[in-house]
N, C-alpha and C. Protein backbone atom coordinates (compact mmCIF):
# COMPACT_ATOMS: atom_id res chain seq x y z
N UNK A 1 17.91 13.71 -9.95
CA UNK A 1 18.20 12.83 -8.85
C UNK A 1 17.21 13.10 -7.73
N UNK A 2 16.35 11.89 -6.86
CA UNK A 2 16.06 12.37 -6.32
C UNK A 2 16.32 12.58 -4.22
N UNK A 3 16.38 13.30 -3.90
CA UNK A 3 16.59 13.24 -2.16
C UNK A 3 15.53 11.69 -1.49
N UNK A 4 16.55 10.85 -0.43
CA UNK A 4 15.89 10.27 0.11
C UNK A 4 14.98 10.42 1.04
N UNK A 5 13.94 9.94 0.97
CA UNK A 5 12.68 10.28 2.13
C UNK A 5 12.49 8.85 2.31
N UNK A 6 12.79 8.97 3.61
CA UNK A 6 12.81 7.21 4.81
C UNK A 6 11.39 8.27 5.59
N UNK A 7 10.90 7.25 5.79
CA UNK A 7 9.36 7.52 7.13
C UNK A 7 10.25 6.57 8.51
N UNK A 8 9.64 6.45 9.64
CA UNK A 8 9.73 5.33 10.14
C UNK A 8 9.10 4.34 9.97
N UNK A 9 7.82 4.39 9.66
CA UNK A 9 6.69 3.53 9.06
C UNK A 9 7.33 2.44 7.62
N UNK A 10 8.68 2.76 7.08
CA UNK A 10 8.54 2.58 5.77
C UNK A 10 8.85 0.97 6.28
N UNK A 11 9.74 0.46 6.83
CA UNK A 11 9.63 -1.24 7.00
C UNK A 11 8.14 -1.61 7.17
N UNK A 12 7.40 -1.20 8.09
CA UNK A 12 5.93 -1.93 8.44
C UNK A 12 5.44 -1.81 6.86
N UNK A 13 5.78 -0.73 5.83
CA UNK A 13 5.08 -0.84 4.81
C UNK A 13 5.64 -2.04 4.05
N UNK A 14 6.92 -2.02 3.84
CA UNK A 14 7.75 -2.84 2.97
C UNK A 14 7.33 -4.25 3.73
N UNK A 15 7.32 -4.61 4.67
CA UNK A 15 6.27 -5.76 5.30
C UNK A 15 5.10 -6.34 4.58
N UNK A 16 4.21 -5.08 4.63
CA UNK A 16 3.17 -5.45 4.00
C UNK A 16 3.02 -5.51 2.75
N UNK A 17 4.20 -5.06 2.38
CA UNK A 17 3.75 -5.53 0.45
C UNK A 17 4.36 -6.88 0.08
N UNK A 18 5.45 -7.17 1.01
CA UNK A 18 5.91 -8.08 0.89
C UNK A 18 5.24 -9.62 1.05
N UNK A 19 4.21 -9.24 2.44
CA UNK A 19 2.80 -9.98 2.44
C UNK A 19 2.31 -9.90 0.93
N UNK A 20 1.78 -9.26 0.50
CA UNK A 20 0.75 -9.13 -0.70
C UNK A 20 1.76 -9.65 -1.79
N UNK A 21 2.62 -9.48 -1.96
CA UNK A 21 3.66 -10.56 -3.08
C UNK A 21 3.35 -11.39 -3.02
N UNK A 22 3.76 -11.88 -1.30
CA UNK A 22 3.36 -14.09 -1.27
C UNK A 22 2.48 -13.87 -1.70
N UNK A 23 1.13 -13.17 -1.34
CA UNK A 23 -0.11 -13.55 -1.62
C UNK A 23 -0.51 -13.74 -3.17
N UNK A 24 0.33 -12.57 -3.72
CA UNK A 24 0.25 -12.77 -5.52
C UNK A 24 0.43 -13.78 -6.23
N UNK A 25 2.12 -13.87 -5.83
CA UNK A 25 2.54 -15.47 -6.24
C UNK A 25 1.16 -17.08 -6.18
N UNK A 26 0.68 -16.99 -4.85
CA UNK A 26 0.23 -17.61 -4.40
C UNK A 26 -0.86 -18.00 -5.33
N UNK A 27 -2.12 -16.99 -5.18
CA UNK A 27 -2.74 -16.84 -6.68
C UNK A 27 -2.71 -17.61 -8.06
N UNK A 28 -1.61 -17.04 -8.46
CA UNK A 28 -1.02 -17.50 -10.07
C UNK A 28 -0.58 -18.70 -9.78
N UNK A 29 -0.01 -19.23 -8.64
CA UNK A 29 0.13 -20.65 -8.44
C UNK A 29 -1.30 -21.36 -8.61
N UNK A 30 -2.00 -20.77 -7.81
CA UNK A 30 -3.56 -21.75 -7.79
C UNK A 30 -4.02 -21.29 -9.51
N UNK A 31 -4.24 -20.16 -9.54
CA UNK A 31 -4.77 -20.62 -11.42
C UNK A 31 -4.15 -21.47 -12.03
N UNK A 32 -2.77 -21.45 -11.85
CA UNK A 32 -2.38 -22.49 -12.94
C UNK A 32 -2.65 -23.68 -12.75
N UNK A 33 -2.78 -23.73 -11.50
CA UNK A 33 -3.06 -25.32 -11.23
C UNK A 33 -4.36 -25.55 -11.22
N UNK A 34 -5.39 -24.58 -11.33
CA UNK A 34 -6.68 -24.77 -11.65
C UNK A 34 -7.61 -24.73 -10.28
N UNK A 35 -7.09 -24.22 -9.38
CA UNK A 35 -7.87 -24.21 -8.20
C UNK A 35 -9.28 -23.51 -8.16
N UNK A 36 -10.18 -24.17 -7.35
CA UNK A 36 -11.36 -23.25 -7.29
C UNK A 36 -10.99 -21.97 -7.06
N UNK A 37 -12.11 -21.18 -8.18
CA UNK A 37 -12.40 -19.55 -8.04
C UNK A 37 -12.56 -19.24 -6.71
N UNK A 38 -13.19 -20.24 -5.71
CA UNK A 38 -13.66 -19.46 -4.55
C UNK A 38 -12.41 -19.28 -3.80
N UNK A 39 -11.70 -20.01 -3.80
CA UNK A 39 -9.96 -20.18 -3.22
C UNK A 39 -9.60 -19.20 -3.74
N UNK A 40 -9.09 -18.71 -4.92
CA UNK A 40 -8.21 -17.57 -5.88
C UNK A 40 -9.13 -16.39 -5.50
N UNK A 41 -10.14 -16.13 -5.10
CA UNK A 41 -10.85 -15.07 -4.89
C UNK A 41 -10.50 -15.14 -3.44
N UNK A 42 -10.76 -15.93 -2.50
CA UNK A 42 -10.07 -15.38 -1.33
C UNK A 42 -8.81 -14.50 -1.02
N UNK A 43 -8.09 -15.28 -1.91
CA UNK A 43 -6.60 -15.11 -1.83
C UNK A 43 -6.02 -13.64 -2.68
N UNK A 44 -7.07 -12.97 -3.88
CA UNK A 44 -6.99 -11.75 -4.22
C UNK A 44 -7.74 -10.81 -2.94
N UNK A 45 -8.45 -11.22 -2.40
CA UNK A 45 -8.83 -10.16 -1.37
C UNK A 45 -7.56 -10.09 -0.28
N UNK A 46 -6.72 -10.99 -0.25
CA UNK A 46 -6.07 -10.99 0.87
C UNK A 46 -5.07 -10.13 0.46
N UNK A 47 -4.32 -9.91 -1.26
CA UNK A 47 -3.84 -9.38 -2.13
C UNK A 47 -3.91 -7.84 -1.83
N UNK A 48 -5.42 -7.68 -2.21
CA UNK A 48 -6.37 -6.20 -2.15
C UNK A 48 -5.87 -5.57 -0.74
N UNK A 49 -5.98 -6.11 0.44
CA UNK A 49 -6.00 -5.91 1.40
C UNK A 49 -4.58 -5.28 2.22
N UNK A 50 -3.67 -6.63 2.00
CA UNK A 50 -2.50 -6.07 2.23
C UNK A 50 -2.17 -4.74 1.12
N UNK A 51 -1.99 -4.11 0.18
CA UNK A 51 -2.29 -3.66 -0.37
C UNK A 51 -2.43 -2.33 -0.37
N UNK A 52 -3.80 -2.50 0.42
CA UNK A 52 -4.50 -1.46 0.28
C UNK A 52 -4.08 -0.83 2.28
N UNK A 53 -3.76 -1.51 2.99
CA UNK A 53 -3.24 -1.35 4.23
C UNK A 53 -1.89 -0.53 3.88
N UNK A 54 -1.21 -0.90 2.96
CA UNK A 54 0.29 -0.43 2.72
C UNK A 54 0.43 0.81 2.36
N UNK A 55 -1.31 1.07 1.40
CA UNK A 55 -0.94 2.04 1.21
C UNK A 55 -1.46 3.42 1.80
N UNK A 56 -2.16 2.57 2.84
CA UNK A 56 -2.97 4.03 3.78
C UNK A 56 -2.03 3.62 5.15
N UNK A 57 -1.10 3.38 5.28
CA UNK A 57 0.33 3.57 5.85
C UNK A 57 0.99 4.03 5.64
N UNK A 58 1.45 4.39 4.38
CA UNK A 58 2.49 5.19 4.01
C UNK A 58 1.84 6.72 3.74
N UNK A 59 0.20 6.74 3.49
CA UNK A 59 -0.27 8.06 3.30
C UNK A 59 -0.08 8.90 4.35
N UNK A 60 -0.82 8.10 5.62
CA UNK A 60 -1.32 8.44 6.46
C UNK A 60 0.05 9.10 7.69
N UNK A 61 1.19 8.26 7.50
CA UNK A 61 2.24 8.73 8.09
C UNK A 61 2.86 10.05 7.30
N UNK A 62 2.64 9.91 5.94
CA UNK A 62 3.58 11.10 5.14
C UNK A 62 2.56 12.37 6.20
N UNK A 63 1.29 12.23 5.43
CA UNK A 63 0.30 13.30 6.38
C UNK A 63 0.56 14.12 7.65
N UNK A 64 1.11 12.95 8.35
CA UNK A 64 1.36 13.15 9.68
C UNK A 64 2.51 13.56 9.87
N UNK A 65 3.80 13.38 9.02
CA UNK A 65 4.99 13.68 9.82
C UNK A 65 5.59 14.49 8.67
N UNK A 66 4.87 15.00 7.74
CA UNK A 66 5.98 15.67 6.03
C UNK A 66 4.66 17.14 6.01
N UNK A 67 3.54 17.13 6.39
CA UNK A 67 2.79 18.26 5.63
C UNK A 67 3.09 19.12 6.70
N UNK A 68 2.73 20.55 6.52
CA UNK A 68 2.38 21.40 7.32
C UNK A 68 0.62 22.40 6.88
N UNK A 69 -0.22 21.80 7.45
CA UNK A 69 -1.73 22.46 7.31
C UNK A 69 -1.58 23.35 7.23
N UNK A 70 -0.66 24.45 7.69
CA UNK A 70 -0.74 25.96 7.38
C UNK A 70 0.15 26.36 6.19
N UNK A 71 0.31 25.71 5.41
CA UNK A 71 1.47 25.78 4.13
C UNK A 71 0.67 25.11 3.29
N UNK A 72 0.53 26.59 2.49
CA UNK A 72 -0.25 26.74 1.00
C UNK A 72 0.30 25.66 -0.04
N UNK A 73 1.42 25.20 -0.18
CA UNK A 73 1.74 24.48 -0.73
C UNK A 73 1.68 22.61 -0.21
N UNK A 74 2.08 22.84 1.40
CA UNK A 74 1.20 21.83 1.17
C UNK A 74 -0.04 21.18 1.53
N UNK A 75 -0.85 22.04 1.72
CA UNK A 75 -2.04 21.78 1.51
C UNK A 75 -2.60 21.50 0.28
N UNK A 76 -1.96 21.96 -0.73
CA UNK A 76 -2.14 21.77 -2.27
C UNK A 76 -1.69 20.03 -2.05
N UNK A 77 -0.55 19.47 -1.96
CA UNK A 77 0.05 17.96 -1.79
C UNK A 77 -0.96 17.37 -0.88
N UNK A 78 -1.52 17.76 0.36
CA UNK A 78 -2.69 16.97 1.38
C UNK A 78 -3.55 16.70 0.34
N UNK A 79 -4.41 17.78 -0.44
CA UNK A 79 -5.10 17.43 -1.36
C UNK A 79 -5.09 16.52 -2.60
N UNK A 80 -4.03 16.28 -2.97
CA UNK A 80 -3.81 15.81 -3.94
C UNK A 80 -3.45 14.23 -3.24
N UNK A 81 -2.34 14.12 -1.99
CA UNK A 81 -2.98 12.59 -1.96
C UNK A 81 -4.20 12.34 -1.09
N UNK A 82 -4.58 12.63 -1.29
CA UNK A 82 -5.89 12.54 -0.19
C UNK A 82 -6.53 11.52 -1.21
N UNK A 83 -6.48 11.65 -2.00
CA UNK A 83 -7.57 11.21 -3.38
C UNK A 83 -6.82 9.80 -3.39
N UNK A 84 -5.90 9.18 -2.86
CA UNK A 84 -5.53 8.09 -2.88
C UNK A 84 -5.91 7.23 -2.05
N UNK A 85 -6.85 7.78 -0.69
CA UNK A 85 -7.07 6.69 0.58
C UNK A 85 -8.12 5.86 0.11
């Protein structure tokens, strides 16, 4: 089982993925309907983006409010997500 870990950050994240859903949906709507690449390529960057915002939000707060720099252990965890930004 595991213990809950809430951030305060976690709505602004759940926001933004929720952005990048529409944006998914959105997508697969235009392929199917055959929309220009240059359209569906916009619209995956916008995908990428939210995305990729969500998830150097949720890093960047764990960082900030869960590690302790002087704890061997987690400095081992800083390291390890670090490799995710």
């Amino acid at each position: 089982m595991t213990k809950s870990h809430t951030h305060a950050s976690h709505p602004k994240v759940v926001s933004r993925l929720k952005r990048a859903e529409g944006h998914l949906r959105s997508v697969i709507a235009m392929i199917e309907e055959g929309r220009p690449c240059l359209d569906v390529a916009q619209q995956l960057q916008a995908v990428e983006s939210a995305i990729r915002n969500a998830k150097q939000e949720l890093i960047h707060d764990h960082m900030d409010h869960c590690l302790d720099a002087d704890d061997s252990q987690d400095r081992s965890e800083l390291k390890a997500i670090s490799r995710y930004l």
